[in-house]
Protein backbone atom coordinates (compact mmCIF):
# COMPACT_ATOMS: atom_id res chain seq x y z
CA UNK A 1 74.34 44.39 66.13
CA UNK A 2 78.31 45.19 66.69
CA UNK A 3 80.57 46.71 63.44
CA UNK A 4 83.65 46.15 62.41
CA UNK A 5 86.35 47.89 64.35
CA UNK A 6 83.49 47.74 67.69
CA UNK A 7 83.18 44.00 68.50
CA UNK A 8 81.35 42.91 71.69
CA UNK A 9 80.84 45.74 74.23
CA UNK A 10 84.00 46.07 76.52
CA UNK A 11 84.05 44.70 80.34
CA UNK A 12 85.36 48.70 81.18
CA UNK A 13 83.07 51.70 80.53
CA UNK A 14 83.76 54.04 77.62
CA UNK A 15 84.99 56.72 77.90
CA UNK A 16 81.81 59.15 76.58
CA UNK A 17 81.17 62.30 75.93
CA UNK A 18 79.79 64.96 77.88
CA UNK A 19 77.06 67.34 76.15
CA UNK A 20 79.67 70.39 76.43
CA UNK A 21 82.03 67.80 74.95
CA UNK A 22 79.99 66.86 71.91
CA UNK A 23 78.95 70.43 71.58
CA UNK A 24 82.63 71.28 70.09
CA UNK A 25 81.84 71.01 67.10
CA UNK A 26 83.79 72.10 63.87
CA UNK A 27 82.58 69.40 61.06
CA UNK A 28 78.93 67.84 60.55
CA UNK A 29 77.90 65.02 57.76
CA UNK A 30 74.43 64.80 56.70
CA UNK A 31 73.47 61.59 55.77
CA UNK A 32 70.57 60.92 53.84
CA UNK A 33 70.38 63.91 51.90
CA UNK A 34 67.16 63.81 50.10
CA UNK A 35 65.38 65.61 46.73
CA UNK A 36 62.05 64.25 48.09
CA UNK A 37 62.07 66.60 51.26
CA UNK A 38 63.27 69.48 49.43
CA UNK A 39 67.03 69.42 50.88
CA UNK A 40 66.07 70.11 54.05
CA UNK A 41 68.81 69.38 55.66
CA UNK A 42 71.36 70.64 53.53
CA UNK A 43 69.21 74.24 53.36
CA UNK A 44 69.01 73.91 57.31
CA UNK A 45 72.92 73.80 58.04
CA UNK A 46 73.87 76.42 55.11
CA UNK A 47 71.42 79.18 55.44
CA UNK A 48 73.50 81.02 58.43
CA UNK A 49 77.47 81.82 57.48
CA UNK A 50 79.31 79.74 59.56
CA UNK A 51 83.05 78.32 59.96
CA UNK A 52 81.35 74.65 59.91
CA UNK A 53 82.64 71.86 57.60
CA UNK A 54 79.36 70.21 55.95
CA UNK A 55 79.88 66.75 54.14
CA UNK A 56 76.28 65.66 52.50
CA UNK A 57 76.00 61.77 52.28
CA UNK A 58 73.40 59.98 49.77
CA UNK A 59 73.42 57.12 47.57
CA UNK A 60 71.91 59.47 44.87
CA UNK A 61 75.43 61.29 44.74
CA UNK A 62 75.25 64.57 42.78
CA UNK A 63 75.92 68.02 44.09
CA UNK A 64 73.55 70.50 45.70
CA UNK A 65 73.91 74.14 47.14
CA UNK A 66 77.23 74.10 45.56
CA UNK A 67 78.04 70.72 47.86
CA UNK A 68 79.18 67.76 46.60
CA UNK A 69 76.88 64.68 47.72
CA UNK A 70 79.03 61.45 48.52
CA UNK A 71 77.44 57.91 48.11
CA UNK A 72 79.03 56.88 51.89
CA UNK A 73 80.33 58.15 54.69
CA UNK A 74 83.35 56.27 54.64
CA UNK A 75 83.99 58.56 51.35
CA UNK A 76 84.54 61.54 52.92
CA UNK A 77 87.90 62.87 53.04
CA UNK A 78 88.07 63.91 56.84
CA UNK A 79 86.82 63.18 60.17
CA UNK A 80 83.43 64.79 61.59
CA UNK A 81 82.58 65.74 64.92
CA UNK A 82 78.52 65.34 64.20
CA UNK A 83 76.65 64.24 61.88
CA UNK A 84 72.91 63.99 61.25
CA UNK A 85 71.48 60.82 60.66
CA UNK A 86 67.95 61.09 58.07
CA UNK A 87 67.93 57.43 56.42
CA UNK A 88 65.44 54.36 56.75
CA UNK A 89 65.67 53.14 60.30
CA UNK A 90 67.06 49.69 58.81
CA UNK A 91 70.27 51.40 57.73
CA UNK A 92 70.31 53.76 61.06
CA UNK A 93 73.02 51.39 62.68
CA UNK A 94 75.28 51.29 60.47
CA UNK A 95 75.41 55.03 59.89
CA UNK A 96 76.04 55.02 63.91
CA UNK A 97 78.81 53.10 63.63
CA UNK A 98 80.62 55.04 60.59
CA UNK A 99 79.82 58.09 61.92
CA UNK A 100 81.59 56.84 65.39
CA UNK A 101 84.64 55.75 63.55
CA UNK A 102 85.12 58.99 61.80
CA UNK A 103 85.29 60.38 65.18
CA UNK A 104 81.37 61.66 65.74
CA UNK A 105 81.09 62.96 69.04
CA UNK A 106 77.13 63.46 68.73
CA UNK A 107 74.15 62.57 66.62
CA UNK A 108 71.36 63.11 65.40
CA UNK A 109 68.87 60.71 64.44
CA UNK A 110 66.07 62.25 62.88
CA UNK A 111 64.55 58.74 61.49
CA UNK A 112 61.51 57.34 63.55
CA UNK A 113 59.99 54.15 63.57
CA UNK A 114 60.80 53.29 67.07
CA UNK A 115 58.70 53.07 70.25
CA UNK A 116 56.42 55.87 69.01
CA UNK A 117 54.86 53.11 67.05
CA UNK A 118 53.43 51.57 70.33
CA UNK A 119 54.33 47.88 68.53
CA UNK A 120 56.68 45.08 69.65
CA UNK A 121 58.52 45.45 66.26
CA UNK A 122 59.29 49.58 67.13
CA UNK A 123 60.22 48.85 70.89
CA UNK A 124 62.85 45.57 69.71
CA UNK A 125 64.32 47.95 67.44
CA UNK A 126 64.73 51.11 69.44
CA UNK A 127 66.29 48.50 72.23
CA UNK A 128 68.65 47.47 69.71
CA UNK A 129 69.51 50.81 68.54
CA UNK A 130 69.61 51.73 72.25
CA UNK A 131 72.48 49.44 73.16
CA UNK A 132 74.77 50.04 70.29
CA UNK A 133 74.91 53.60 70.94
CA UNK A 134 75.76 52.94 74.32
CA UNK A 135 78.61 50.64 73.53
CA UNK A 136 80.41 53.61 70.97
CA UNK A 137 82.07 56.74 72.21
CA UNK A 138 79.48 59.72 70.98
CA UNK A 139 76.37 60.65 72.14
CA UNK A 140 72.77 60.90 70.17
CA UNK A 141 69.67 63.20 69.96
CA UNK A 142 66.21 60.91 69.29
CA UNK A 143 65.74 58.64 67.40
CA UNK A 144 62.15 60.57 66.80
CA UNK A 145 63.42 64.56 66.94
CA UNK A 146 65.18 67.44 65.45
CA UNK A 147 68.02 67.66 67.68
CA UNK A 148 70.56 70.40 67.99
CA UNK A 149 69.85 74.30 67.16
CA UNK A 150 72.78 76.57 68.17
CA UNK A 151 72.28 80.22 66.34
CA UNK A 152 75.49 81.16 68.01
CA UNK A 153 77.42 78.03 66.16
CA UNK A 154 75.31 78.18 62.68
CA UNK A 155 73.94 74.82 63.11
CA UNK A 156 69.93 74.76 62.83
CA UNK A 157 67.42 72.48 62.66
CA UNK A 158 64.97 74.10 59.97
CA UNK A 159 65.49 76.14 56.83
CA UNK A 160 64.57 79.93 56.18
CA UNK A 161 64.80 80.73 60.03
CA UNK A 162 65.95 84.38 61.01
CA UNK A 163 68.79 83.58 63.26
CA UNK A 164 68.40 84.96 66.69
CA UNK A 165 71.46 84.61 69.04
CA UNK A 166 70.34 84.88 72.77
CA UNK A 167 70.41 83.59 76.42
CA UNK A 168 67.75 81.45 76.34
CA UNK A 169 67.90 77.63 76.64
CA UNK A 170 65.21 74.78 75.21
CA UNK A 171 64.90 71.30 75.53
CA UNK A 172 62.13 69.44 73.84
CA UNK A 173 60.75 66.23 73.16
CA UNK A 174 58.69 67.36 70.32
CA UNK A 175 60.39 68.90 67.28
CA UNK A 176 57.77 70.76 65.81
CA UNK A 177 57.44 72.75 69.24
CA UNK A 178 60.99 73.15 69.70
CA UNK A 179 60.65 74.78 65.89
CA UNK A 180 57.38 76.63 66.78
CA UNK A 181 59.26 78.29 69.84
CA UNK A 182 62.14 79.37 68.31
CA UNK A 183 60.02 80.90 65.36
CA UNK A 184 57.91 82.84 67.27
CA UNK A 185 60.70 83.67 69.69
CA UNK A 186 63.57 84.78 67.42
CA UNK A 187 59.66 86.93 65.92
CA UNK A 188 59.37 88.37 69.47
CA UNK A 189 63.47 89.55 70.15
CA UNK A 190 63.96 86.43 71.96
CA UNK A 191 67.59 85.10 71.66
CA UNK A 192 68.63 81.56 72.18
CA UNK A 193 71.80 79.38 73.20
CA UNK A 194 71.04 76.00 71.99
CA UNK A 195 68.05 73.84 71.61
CA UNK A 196 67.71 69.88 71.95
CA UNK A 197 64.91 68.60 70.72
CA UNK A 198 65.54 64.87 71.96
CA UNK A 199 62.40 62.51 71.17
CA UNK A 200 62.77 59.28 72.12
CA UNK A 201 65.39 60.05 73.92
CA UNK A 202 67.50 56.81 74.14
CA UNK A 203 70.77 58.02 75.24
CA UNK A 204 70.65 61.63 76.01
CA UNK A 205 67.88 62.69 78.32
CA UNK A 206 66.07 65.49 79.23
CA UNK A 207 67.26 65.53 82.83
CA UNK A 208 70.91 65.81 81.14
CA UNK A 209 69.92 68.36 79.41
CA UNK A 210 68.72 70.60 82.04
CA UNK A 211 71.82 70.18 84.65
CA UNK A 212 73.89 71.08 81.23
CA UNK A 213 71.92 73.97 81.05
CA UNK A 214 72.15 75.20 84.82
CA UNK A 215 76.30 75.10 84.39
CA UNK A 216 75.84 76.68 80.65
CA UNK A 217 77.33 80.24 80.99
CA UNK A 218 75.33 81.08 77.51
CA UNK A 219 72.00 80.54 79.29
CA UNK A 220 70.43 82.50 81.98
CA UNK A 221 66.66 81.24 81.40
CA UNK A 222 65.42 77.71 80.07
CA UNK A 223 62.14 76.63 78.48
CA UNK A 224 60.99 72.99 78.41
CA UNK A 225 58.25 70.61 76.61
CA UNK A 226 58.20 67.90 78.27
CA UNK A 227 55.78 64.79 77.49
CA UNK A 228 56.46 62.18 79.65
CA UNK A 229 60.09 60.67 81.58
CA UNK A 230 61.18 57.07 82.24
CA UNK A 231 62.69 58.74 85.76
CA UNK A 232 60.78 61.43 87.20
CA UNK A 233 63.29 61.78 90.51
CA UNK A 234 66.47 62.53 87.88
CA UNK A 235 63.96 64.74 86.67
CA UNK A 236 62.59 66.45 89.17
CA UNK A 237 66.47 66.40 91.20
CA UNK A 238 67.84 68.18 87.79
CA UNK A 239 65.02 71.00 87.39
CA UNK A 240 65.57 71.79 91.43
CA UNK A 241 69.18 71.95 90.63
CA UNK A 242 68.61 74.71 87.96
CA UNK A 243 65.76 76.68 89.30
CA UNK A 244 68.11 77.63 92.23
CA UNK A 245 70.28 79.51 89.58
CA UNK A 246 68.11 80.35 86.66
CA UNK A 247 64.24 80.28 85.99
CA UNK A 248 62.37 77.05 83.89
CA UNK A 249 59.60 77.77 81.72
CA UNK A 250 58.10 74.02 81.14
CA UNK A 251 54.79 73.41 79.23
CA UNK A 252 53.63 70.43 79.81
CA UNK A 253 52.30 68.11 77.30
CA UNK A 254 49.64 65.38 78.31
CA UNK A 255 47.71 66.85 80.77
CA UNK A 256 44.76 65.26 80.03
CA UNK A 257 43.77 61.42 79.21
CA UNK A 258 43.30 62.63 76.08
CA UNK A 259 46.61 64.29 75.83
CA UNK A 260 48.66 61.30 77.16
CA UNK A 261 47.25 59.30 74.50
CA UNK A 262 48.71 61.67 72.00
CA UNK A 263 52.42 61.81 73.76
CA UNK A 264 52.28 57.87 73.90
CA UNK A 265 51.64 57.52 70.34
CA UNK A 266 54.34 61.13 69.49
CA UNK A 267 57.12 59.82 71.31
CA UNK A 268 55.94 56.83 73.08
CA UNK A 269 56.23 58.62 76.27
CA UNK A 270 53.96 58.12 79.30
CA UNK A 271 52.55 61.64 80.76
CA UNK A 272 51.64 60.44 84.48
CA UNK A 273 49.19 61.69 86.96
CA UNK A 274 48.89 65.66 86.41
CA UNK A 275 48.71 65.65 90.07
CA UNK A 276 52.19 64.56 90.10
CA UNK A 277 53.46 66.73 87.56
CA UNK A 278 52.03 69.80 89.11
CA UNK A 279 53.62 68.65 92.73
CA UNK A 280 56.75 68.62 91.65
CA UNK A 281 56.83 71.74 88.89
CA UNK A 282 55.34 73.47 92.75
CA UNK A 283 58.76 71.67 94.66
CA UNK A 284 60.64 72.81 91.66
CA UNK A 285 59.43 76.64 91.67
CA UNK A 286 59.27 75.74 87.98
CA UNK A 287 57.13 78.06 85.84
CA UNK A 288 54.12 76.65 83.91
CA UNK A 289 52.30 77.84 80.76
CA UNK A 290 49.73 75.72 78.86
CA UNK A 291 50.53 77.20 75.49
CA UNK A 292 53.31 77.78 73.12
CA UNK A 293 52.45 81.60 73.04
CA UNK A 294 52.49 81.96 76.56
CA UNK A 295 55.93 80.30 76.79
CA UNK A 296 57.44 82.84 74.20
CA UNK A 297 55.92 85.38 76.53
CA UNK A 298 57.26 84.10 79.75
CA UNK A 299 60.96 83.55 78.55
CA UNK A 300 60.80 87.16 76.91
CA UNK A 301 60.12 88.99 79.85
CA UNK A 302 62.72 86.54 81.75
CA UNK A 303 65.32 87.01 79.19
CA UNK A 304 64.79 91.09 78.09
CA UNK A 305 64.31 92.11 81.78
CA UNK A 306 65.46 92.67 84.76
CA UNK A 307 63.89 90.86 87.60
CA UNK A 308 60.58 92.62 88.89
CA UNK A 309 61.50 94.54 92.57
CA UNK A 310 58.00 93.65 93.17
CA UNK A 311 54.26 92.96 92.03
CA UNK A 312 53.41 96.72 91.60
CA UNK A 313 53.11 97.70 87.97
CA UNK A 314 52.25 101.10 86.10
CA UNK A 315 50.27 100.99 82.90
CA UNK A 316 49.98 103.64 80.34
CA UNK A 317 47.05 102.87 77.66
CA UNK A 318 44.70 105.07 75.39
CA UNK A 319 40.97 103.91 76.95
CA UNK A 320 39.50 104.31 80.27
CA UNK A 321 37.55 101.12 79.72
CA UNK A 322 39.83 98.96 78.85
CA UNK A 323 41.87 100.21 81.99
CA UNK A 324 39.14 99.00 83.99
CA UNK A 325 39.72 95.75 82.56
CA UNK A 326 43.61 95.76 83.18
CA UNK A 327 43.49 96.48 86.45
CA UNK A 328 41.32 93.44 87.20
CA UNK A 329 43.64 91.38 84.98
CA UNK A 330 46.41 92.17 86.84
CA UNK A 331 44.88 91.81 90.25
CA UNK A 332 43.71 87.97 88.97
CA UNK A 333 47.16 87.67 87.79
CA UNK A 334 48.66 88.57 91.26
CA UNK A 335 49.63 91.86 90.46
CA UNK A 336 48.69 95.49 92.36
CA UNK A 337 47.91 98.22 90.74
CA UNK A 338 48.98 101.23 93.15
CA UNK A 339 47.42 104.86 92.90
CA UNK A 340 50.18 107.24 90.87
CA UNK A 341 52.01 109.51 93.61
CA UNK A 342 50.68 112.84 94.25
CA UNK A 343 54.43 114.01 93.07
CA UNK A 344 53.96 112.21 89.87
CA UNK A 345 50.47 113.18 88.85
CA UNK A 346 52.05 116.67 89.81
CA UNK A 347 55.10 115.92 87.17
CA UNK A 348 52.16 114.67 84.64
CA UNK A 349 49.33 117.01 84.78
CA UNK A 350 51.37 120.41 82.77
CA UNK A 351 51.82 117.81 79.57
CA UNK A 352 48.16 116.88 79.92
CA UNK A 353 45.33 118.91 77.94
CA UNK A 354 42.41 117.25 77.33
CA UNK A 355 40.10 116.47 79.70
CA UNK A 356 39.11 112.42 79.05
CA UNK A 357 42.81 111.48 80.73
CA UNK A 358 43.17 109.94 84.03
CA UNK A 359 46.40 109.94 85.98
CA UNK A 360 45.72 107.09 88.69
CA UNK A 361 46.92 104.25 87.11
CA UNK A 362 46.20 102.81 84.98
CA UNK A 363 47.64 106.14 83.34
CA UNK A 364 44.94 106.83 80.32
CA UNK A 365 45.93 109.51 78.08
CA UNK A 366 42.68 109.79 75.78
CA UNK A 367 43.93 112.07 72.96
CA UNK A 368 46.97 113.10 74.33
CA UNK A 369 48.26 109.81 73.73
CA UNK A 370 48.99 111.09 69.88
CA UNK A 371 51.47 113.41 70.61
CA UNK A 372 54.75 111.68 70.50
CA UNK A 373 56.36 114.02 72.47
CA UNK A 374 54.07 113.53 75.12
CA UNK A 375 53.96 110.41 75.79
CA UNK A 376 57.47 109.89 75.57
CA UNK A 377 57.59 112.16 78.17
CA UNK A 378 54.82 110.60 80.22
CA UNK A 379 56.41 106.94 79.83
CA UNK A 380 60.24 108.59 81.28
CA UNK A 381 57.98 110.04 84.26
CA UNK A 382 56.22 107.11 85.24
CA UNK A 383 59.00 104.83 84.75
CA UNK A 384 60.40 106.96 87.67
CA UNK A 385 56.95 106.84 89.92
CA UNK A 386 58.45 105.08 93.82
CA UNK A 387 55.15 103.23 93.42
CA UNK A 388 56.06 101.19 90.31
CA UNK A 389 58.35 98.25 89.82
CA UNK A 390 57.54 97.10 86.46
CA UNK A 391 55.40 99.27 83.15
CA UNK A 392 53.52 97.79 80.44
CA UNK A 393 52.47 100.11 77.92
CA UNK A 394 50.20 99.67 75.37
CA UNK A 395 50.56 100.36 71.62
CA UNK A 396 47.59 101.01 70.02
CA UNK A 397 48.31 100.86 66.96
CA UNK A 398 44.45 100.67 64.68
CA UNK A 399 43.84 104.32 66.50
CA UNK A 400 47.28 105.71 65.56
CA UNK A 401 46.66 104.89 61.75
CA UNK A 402 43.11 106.36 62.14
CA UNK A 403 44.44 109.25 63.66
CA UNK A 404 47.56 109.57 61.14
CA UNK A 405 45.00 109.19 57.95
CA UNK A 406 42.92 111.88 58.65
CA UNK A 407 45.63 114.29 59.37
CA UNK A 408 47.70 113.26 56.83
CA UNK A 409 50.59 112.42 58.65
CA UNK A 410 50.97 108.67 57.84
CA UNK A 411 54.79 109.48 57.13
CA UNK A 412 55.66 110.54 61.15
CA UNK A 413 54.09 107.14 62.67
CA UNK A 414 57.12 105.07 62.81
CA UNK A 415 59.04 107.87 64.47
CA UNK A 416 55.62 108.10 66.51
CA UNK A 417 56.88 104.95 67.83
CA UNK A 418 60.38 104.95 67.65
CA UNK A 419 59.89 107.86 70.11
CA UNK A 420 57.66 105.39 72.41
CA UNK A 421 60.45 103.19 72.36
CA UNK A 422 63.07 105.50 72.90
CA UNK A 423 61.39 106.56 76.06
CA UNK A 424 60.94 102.58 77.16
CA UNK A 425 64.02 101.94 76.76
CA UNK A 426 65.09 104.83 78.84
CA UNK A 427 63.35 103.45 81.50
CA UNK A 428 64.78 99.67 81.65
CA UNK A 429 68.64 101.40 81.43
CA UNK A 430 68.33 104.14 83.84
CA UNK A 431 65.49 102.87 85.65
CA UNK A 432 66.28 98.90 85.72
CA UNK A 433 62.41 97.92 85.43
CA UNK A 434 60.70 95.78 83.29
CA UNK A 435 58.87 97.56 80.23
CA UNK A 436 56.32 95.40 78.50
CA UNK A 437 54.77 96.85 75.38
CA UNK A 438 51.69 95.19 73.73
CA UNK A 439 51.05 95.85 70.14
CA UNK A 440 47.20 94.24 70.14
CA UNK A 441 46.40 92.58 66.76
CA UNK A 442 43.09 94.41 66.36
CA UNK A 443 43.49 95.59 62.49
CA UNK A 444 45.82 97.23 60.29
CA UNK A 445 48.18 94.13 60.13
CA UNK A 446 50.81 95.80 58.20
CA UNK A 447 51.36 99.01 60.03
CA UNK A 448 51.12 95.84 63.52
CA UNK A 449 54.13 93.86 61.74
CA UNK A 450 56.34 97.01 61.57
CA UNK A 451 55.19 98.57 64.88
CA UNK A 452 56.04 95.03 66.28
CA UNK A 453 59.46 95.57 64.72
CA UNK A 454 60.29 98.87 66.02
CA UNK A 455 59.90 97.70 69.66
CA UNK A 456 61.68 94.22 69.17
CA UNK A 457 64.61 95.86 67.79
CA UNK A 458 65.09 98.56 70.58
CA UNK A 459 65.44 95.64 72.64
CA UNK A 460 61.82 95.17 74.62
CA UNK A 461 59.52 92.17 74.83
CA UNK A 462 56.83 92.87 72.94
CA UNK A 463 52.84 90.55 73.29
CA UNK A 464 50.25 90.52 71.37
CA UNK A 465 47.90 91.39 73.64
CA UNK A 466 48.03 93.97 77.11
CA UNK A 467 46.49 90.10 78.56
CA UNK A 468 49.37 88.36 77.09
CA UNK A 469 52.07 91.01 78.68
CA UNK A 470 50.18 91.23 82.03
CA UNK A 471 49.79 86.77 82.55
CA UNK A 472 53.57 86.76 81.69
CA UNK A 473 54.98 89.42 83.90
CA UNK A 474 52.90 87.73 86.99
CA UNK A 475 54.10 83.88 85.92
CA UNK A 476 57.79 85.55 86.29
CA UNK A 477 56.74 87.33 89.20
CA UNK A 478 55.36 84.66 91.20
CA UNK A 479 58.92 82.98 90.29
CA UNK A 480 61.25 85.32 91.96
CA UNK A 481 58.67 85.75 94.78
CA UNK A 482 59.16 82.62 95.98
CA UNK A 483 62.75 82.37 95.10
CA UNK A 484 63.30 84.79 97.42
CA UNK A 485 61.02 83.47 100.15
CA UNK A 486 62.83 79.82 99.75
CA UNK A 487 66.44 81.96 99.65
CA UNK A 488 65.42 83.54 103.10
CA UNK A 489 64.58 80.38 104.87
């Protein structure tokens, strides 16, 4: 289906946009502004201050957050450069086609109703929709996704987000991931360039995607959910392309039979063999997590670090137990755990006093650990120890309150920590390590949430468990290991 101005497709290619291309953006329309989902369009694109023109487009007409609603597209008084596309699939075409003669560069289409149905009816009309967008000069997100989030731009894809500017890269074909990893990243310090949440991804694809992200001078890391692909060599070519400059984070949905099922019937996309998928993510050096959480983990310590020198780590923690169990976590992990230096446990003893500590590493500091001068000073000292390349401290905050209660000294914690932090910080800057810091959710969630804070705003990734920090750090690890070893060959 052709509209006016269009007629049949042209014997010479058009001239298309690039993703950098449709990423200059200045003006977006929103069409299909709706009461019955709560604006959430229109409280998407103006929560952030931004230099962004934003035209909302519904047959209801009206005004809302101080914006005038117009009953077309063809009514608004300028050209756009994207526009957002949330109407009944039916009318999806001819929104294209406005939207392309006002000079659209992009789209999104957030409608489904498409080959995620798994029915004749849904495939017909994605084909359809498929071949019109191919004959216009702009380029679409979907149908079936989210689309574009760039924090650095003001354009978002969900309302009452905390915006959270970064070098950190996403593609997605699910939207509610893409949403769930920026909200717990932007939670956990992490910043991001852009994320594409694509869906059924009828025009631009996820290998696109990722060679725009390995030229992207905004991005250093990238993090992927990926489903399923129509062409796993583009895929597989454009994730070796980037992985020679900057690290991929993918989790991989439909691992299972079970799993597949789902993705066919999410974005109609087939998973494959996970025999496959794990051969080439190995080809790739690409980075795999089987969780959202462990994703935020992995492109923290990517993006807040510095690359680990090595697989030696120091850890500083309250229990001797628990150290025990570290230790063997990191070891499983791929990790070493070296002895402390005789010159360092030299440096350490004089600020030590009671007698349940151990200096060996881990480094546990029984009731010393209270004294904020102390282990600030402990934490600049090991981050100098020859023997460690990377620290992960733990920040245990239940015994801190416990401690702070009984004393009545509940007013010094957060300078308790802001000391900690201090001292961390000291370390990556002078030191150029990788500090971890894991603020364990064991109790006392409110005096957590603004511990959590105080080491997300000095800059450090911060986990919710010593595990957590520890599976991440050997994940990026095991990535610049053999990044090295394939540099060398």
């Amino acid at each position: 289906m052709m509209g006016p101005g269009f007629g049949a497709p042209p014997m010479t290619p058009i001239d298309r946009p690039s993703i950098s291309e449709m990423l200059d953006i200045s003006s977006v329309a929103i069409v299909g502004v709706s009461a019955k989902m709560g604006y959430y369009w229109p409280h998407s694109m103006l929560q952030w201050e931004h230099d962004l023109k934003v035209w909302l487009v519904s047959r209801s007409e009206g005004e809302v957050l101080g914006h005038k609603i117009y009953r077309d597209l063809d009514d608004v008084p300028d050209n756009i450069d994207y526009v957002i596309v949330s109407v009944p699939n039916r009318y999806v075409p001819e929104v294209i086609e406005k939207a392309a003669r006002k000079g659209a560069r992009g789209a999104t289409i957030f409608t489904s109703g498409y080959s995620e149905l798994g029915t004749e009816e849904g495939r017909r009309r994605e084909q359809e929709l498929r071949e019109l967008v191919h004959s216009l000069p702009m380029r679409v997100l979907g149908p079936n996704c989210m689309g574009l989030c760039h924090p650095r731009l003001g354009f978002a894809f969900m309302p009452a987000a905390e915006r959270s500017i970064g070098p950190v890269g996403f593609l997605s074909q699910s939207g509610g991931i893409a949403i769930a990893v920026y909200t717990a990243g932007a939670l956990s310090g992490v910043g991001f360039s852009k994320l594409f949440s694509f869906g059924n991804q009828i025009d631009i694809t996820a290998p696109e995607i990722v060679d725009y992200f390995a030229d992207d001078d905004e991005t250093s890391v990238v993090g992927a959910y990926i489903e399923g692909t129509n062409d796993g060599r583009a895929l597989l070519d454009a994730m070796m392309r980037l992985t020679e400059k900057k690290p991929l984070v993918v989790l991989k949905g439909g691992r299972t039979e079970e799993g597949s099922r789902a993705a066919s019937s999410h974005t109609g996309a087939l998973a494959g063999s996970s025999e496959i998928w794990n051969a080439a993510f190995r080809q790739a050096n690409v980075v795999t997590v089987t969780s959202v959480e462990d994703l935020v983990a992995t492109l923290s310590v990517f993006s807040q670090c510095p690359p680990p020198a090595s697989n030696r780590v120091g850890m500083v923690a309250i229990s001797g137990g628990a150290s025990v169990v570290y230790s063997d976590l990191c070891v499983e992990n791929g990790l070493r755990v070296p002895r402390t230096s005789e010159e360092t446990v030299e440096r350490l003893d004089p600020l030590i006093a009671d007698v349940g500590t151990g200096l060996g590493n881990p480094i546990d500091l029984a009731a010393d650990y209270y004294q904020d001068q102390t282990i600030s000073e402990v934490i600049r000292i090991v981050g100098d120890e020859k023997n460690f390349d990377s620290l992960i401290i733990e920040a245990d905050v239940p015994n801190i309150q416990r401690v702070a209660t009984i004393m009545d000294a509940l007013d010094v914690i957060d300078g308790f920590w802001l000391s900690m932090a201090g001292a961390a910080s000291d370390v990556v800057a002078k030191r150029n390590k990788p500090v971890l810091v894991a603020v364990p959710d064991t109790g006392f969630p409110e005096a957590r949430i603004r511990t959590w804070r105080i080491f997300v705003e000095a800059g450090l990734p911060v986990f919710r468990s010593v595990r957590e920090a520890i599976a991440a750090l050997g994940r990026v690890w095991r990535y610049v290991e053999r990044r090295r070893e394939r540099a060398a060959q």
